[in-house]
C-alpha atoms as a PDB file:
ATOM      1  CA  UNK A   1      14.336 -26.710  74.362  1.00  0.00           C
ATOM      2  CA  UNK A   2      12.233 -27.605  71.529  1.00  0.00           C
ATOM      3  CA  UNK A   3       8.384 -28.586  71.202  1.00  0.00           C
ATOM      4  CA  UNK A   4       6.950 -30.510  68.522  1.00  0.00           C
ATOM      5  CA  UNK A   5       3.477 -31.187  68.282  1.00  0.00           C
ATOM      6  CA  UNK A   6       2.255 -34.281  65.881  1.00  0.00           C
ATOM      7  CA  UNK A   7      -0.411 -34.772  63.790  1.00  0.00           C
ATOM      8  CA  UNK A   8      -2.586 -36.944  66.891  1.00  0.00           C
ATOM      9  CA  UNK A   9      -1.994 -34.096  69.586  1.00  0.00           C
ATOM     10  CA  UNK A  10       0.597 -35.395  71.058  1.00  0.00           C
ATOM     11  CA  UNK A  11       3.399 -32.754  72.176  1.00  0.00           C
ATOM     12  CA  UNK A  12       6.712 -34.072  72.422  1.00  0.00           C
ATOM     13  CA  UNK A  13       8.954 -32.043  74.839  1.00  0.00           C
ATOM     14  CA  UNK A  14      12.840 -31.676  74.666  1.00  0.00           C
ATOM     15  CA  UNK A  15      15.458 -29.929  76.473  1.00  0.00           C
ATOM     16  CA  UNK A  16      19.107 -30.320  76.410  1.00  0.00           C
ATOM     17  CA  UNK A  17      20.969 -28.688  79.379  1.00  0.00           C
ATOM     18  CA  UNK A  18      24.684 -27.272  77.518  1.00  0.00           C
ATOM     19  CA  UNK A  19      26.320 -27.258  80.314  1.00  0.00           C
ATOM     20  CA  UNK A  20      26.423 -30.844  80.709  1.00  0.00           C
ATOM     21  CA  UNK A  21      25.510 -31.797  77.331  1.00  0.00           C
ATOM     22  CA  UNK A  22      22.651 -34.103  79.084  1.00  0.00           C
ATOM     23  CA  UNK A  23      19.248 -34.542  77.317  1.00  0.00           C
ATOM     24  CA  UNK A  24      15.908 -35.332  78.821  1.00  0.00           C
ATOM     25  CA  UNK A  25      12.771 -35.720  76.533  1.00  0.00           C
ATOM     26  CA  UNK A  26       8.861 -36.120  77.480  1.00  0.00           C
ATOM     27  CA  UNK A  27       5.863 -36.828  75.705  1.00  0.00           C
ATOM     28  CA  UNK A  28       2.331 -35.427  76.645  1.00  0.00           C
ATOM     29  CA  UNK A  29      -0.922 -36.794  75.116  1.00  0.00           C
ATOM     30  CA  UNK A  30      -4.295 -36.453  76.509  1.00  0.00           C
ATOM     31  CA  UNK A  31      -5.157 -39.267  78.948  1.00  0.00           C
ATOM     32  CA  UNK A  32      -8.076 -40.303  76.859  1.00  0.00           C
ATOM     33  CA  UNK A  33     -10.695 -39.270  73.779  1.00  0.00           C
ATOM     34  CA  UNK A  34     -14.506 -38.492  74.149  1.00  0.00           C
ATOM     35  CA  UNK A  35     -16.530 -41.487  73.793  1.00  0.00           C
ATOM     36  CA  UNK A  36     -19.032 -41.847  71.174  1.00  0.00           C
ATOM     37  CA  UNK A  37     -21.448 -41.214  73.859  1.00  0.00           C
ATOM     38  CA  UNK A  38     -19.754 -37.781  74.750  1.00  0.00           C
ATOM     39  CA  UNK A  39     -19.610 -37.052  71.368  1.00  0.00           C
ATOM     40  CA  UNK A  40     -23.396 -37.767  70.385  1.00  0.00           C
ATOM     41  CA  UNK A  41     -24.158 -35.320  73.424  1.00  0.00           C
ATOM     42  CA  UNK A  42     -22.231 -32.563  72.410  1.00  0.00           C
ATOM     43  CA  UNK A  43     -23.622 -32.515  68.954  1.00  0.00           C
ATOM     44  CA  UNK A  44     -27.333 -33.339  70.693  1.00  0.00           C
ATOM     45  CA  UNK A  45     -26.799 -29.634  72.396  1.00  0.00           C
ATOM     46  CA  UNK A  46     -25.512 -28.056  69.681  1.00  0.00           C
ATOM     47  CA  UNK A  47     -28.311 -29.000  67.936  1.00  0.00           C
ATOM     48  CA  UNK A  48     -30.835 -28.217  70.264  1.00  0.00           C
ATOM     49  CA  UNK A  49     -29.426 -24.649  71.167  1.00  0.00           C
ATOM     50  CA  UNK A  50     -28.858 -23.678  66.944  1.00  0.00           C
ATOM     51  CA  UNK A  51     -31.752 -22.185  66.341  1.00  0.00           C
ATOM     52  CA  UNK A  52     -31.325 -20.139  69.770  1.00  0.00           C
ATOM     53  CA  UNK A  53     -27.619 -19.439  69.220  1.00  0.00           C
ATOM     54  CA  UNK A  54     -28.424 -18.157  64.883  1.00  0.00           C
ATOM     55  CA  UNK A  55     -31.059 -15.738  66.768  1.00  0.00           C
ATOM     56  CA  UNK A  56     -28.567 -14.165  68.937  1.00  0.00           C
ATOM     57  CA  UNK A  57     -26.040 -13.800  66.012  1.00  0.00           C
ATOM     58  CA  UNK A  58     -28.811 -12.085  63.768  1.00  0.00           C
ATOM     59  CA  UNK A  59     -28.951  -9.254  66.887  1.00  0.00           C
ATOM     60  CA  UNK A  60     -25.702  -9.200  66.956  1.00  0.00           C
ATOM     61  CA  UNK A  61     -24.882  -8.542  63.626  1.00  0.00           C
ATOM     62  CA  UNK A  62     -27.720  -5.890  63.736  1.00  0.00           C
ATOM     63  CA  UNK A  63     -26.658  -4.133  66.277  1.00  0.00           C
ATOM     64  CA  UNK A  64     -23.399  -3.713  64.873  1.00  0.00           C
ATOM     65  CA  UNK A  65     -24.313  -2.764  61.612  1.00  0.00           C
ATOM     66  CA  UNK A  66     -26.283   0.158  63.069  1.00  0.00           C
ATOM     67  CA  UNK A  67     -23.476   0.902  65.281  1.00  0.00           C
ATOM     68  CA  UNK A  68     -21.429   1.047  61.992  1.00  0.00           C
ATOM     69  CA  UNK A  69     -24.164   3.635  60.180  1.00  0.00           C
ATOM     70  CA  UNK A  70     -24.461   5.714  62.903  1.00  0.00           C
ATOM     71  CA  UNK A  71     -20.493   5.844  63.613  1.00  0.00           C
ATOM     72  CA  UNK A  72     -19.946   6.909  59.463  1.00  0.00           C
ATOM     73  CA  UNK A  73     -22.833   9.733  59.891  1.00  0.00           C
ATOM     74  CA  UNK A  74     -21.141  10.840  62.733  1.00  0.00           C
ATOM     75  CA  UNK A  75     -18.139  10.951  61.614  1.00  0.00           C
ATOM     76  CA  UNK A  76     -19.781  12.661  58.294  1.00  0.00           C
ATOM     77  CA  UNK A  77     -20.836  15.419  60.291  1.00  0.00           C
ATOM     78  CA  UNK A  78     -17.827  15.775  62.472  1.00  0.00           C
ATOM     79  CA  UNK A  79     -16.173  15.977  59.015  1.00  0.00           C
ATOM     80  CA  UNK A  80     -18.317  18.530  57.536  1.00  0.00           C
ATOM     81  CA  UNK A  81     -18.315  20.911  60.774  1.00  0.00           C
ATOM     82  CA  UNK A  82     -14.927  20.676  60.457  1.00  0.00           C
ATOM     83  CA  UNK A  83     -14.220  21.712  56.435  1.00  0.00           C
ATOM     84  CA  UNK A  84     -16.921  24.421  57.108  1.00  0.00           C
ATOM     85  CA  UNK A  85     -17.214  26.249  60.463  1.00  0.00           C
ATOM     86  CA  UNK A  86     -19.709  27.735  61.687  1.00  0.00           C
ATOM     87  CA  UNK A  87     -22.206  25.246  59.904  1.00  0.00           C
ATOM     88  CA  UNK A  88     -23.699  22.128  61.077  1.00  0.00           C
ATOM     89  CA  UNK A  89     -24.545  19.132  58.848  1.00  0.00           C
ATOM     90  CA  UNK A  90     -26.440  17.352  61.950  1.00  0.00           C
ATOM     91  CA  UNK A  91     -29.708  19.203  60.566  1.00  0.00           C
ATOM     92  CA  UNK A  92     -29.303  17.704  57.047  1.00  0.00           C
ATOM     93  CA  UNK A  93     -29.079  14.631  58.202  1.00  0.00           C
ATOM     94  CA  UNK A  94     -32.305  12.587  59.354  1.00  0.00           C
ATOM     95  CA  UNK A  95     -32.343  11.131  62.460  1.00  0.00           C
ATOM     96  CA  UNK A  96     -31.542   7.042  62.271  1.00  0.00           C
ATOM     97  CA  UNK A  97     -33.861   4.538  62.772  1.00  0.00           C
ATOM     98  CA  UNK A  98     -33.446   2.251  66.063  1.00  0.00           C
ATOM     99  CA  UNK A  99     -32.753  -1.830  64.868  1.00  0.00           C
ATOM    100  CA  UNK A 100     -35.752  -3.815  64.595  1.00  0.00           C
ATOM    101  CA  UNK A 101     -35.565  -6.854  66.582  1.00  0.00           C
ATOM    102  CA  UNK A 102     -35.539  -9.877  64.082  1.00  0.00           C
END
């Protein structure tokens, strides 16, 4: 069986039973595009929810880069316990700051 897709979507199917050395082929393409109409709408709500959809990503990115600082001075002190028993780094270390809110 083998699959070939071309450069307008289109996925050509074939398959080739060896038994019988018979060979059946189908092609699949959509049953239509998006109308200009479609298309203008789509990029109309993108456009409208941008400004929306950058202000999640900011807190996102936020809150992952202070999930990232907190992980590496955990880890630090994990670390640190470790090489020296007995002694803590977690006092050395200031507590972290929450995330502001953009």
């Amino acid at each position: 069986m083998s699959f070939d897709l071309d450069a307008n979507g289109i996925l050509h199917v074939t398959a080739k039973d060896l038994g019988t050395n018979k060979e059946q082929s189908i092609r699949i393409s959509s049953p239509s595009k998006l109308s200009k109409d479609e298309v203008d709408k789509f990029v109309k709500q993108a456009e409208q929810f941008a400004d929306e959809d950058k202000k999640r990503r900011e807190e996102i990115e936020a809150k992952t880069s202070w999930m990232d600082s907190f992980m590496r001075r955990r880890n630090l002190s994990r670390t640190m316990e470790t090489k020296s028993p007995g002694m803590s780094a977690s006092p050395s270390i200031a507590p972290f700051p929450k995330p502001k809110k953009p």
